[in-house]
Protein backbone atom coordinates (compact mmCIF):
# COMPACT_ATOMS: atom_id res chain seq x y z
CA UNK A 1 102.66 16.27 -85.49
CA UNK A 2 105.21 16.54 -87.85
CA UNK A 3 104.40 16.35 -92.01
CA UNK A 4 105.47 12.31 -91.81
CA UNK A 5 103.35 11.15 -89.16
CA UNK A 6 100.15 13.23 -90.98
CA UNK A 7 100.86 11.54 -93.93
CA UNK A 8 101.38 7.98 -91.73
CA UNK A 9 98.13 9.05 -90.41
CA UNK A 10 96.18 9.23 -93.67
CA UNK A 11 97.40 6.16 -95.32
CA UNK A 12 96.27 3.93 -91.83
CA UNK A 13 92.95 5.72 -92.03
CA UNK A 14 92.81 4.81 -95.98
CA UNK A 15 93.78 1.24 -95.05
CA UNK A 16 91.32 0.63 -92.28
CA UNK A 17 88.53 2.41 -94.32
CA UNK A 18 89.19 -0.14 -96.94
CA UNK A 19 89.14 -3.23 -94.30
CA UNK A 20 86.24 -1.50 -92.95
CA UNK A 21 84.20 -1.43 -96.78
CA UNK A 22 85.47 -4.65 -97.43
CA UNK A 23 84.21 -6.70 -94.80
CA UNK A 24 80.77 -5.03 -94.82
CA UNK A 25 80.10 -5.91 -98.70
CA UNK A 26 81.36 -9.05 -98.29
CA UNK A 27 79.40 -9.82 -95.04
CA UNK A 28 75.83 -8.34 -97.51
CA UNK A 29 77.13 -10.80 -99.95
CA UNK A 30 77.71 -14.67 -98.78
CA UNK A 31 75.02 -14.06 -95.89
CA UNK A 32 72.55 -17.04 -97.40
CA UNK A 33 75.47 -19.81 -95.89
CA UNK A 34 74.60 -20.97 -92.38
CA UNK A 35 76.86 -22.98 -89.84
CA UNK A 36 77.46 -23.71 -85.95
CA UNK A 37 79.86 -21.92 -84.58
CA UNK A 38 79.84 -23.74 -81.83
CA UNK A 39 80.09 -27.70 -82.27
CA UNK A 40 77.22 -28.36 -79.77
CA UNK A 41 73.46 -29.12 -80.54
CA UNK A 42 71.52 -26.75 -77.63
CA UNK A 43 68.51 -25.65 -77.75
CA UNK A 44 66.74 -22.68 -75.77
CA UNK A 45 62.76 -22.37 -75.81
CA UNK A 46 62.62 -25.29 -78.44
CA UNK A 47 64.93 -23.14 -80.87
CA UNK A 48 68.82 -24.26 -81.81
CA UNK A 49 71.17 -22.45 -80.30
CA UNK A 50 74.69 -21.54 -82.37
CA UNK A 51 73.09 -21.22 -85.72
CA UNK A 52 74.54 -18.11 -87.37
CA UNK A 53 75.28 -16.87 -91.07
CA UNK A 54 78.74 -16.97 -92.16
CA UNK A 55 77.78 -12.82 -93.10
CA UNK A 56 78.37 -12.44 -89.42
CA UNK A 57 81.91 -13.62 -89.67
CA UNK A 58 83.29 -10.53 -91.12
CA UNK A 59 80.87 -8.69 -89.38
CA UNK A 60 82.66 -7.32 -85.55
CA UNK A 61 85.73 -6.02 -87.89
CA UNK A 62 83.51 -3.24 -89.17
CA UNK A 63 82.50 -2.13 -85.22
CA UNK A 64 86.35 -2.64 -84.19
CA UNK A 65 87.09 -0.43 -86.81
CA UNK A 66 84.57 2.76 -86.03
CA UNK A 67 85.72 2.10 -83.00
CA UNK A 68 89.68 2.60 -83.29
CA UNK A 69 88.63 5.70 -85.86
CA UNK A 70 86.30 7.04 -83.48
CA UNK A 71 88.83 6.29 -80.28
CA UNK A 72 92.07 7.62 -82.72
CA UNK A 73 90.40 10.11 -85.50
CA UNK A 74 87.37 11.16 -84.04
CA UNK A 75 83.57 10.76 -84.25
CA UNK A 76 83.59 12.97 -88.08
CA UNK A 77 85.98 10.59 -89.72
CA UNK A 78 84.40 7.33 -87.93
CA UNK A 79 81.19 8.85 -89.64
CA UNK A 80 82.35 9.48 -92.91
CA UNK A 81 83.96 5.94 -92.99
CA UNK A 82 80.31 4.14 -91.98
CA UNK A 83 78.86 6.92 -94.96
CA UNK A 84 81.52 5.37 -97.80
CA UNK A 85 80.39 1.67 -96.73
CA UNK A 86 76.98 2.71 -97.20
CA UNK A 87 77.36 3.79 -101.05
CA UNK A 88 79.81 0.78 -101.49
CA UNK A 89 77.08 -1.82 -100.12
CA UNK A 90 74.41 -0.22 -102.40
CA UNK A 91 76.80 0.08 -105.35
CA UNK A 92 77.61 -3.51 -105.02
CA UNK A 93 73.74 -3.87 -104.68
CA UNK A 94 73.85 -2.59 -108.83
CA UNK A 95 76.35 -4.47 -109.96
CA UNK A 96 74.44 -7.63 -109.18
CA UNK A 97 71.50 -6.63 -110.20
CA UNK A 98 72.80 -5.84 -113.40
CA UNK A 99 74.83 -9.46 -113.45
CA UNK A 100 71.55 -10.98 -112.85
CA UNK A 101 69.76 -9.15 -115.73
CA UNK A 102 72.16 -10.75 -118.36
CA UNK A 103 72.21 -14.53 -119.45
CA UNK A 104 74.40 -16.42 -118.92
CA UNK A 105 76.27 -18.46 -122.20
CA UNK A 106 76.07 -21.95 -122.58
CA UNK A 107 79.67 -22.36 -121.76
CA UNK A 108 79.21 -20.42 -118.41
CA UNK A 109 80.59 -22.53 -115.34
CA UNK A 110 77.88 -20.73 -113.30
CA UNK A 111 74.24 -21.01 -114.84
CA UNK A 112 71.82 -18.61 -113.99
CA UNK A 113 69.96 -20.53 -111.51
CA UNK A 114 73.00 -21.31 -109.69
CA UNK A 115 73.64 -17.14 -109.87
CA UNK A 116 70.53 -16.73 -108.51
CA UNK A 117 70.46 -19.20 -105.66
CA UNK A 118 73.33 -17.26 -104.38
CA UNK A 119 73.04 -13.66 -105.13
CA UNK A 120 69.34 -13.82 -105.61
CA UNK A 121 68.16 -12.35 -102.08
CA UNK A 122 71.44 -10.27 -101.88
CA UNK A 123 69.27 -6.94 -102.92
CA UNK A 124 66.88 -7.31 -100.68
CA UNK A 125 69.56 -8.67 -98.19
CA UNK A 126 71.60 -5.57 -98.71
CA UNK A 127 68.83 -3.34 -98.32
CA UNK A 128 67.98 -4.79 -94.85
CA UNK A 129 71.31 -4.86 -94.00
CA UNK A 130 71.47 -1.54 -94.80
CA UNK A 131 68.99 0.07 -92.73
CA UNK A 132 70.40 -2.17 -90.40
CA UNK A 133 74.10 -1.41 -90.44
CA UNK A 134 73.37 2.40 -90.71
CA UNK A 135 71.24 2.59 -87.72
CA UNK A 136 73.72 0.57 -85.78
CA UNK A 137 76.57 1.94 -86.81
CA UNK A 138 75.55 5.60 -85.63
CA UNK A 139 74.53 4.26 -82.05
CA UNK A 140 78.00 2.63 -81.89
CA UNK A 141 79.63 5.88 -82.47
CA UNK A 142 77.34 8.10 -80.73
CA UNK A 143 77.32 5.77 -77.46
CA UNK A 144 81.44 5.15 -77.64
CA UNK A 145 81.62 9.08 -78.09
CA UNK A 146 79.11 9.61 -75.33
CA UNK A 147 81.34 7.11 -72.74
CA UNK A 148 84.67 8.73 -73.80
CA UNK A 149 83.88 12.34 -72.64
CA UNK A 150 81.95 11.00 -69.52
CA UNK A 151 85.40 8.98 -68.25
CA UNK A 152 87.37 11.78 -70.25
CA UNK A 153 89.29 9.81 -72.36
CA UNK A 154 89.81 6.87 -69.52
CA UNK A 155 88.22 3.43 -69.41
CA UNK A 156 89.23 1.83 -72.81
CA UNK A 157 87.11 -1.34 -71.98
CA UNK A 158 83.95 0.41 -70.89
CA UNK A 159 83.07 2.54 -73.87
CA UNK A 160 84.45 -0.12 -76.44
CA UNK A 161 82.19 -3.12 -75.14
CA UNK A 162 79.27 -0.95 -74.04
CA UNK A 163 78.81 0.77 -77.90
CA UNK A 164 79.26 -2.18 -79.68
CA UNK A 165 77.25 -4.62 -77.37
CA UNK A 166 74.49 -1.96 -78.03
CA UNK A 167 75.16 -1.23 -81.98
CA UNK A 168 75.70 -5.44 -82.47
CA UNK A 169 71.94 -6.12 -80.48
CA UNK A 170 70.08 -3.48 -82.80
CA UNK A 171 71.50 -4.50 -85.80
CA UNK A 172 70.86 -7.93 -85.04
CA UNK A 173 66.87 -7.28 -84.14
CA UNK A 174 67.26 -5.17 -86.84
CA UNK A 175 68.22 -7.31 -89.76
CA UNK A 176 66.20 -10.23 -88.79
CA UNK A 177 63.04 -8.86 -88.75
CA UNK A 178 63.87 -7.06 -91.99
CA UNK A 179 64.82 -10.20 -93.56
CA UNK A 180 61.77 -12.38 -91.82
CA UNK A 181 59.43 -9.40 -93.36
CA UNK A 182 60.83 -9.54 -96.63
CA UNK A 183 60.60 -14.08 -96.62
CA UNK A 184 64.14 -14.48 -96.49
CA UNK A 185 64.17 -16.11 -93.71
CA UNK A 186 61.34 -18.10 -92.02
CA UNK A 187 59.77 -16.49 -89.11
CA UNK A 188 60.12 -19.58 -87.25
CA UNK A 189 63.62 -19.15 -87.67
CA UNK A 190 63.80 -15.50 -86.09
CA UNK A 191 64.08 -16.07 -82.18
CA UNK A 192 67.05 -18.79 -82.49
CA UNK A 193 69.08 -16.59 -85.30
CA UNK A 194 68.77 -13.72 -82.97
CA UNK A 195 69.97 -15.43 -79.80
CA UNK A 196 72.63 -16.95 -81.75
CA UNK A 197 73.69 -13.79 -83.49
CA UNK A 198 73.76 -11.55 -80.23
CA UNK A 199 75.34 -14.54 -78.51
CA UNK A 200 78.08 -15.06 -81.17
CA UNK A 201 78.45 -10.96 -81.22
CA UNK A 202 78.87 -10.17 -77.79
CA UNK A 203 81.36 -12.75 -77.77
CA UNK A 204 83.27 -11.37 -80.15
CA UNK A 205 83.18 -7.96 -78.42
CA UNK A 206 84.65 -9.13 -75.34
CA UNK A 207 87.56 -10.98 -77.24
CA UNK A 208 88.53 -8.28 -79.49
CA UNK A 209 89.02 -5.86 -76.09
CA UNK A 210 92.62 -7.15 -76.07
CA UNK A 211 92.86 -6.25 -79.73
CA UNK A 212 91.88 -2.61 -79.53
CA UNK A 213 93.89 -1.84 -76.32
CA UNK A 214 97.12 -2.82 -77.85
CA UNK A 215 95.79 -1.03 -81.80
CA UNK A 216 95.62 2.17 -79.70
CA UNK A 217 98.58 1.64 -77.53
CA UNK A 218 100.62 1.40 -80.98
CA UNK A 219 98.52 4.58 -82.54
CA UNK A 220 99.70 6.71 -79.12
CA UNK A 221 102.96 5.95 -79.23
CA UNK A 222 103.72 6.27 -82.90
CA UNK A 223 101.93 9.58 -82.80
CA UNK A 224 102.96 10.55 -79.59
CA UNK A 225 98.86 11.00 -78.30
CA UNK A 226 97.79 11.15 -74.87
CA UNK A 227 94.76 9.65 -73.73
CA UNK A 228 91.96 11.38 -75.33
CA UNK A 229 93.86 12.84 -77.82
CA UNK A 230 92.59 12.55 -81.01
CA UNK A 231 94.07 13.09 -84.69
CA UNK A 232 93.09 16.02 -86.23
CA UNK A 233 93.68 17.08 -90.23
């Protein structure tokens, strides 16, 4: 690879480190808004179907990410990409809890009760999201790694939907029963919020299969790879 395409390399990897970060603090941080994302009232054991938080929007970027790093850089820099979120997340954690800890003026357009009905929970939210995310995050990259050198390199769709539909289903448990535990969220809530979430997620897995074939189609033929083939510094 010559000095151009190593310095190509880096900056992508700096960009989709920083999509990666971004989506994951801002999924920790507007989590408390719930919607249907699908425009039909079903329910499933006398629980509504479809109800998700709008946290889980931004949510699948961060596991397409690892896995075009892990699939194009390898499992060390996917890693150290899911380590960076993890001190972003709980440095975003401080900064609220400072913004919380000072009044607000009396000309303030947002009060301090309004501050707290929205970033209130987000500590507690990031931690469980946290221990979440971290967990998850490792079995994505440990299972995509683990498909990759069975099929050596083949089989695109198989490790891609089989690591995340894993990673997405413990993170969802995950989350919810940190957030039920810590009154969040009403237990009553938990069984529909985690059929909807691995519903909505696996979803999303399938449809961004497309997406990550023609990412690493680009990545191989802009840096001349052949299947397998990873970057290396």
């Amino acid at each position: 690879m010559t000095a151009k395409q190593k310095s190509s390399a880096q900056l992508i990897y700096l960009i989709l480190a920083a999509l990666f970060i971004a989506s994951l603090v801002t999924s920790n941080l507007i989590f408390q808004k719930f919607f249907y994302w699908y425009p039909i009232d079903i329910e499933l054991f006398d629980v509504k179907l479809f109800e998700i938080s709008v946290g889980l929007l931004p949510y699948p970027i961060t596991f397409l990410i690892t896995d075009i790093l892990s699939e194009i850089y390898g499992k060390k820099k996917a890693n150290q990409v899911v380590i960076a979120g993890i001190f972003a997340s709980f440095f975003s954690l401080l900064i609220i809890y400072v913004s919380k800890s000072v009044p607000a003026i009396s000309w303030s357009p947002v009060k301090d009760d309004t501050f707290l009905d929205v970033f209130g929970a987000a500590p507690l939210a990031v931690l469980a999201s946290m221990l979440a995310y971290l967990f998850a995050q490792f079995i994505d990259i440990r299972v995509y790694h683990f498909w990759k050198n069975l099929t050596k390199g083949k089989h695109l769709w198989l490790r891609n939907n089989f690591s995340t539909f894993t990673s997405q289903i413990v993170d969802t448990l995950t989350v919810l029963l940190l957030l039920c535990s810590f009154g969040i969220i009403k237990w009553d809530l938990f069984l529909g919020l985690l059929i909807s979430g691995i519903l909505f997620k696996i979803i999303v897995a399938a449809l961004d299969t497309p997406i990550l074939y023609g990412i690493v189609y680009l990545f191989r033929r802009k840096f001349n790879l052949k299947i397998g083939e990873e970057i290396t510094d």
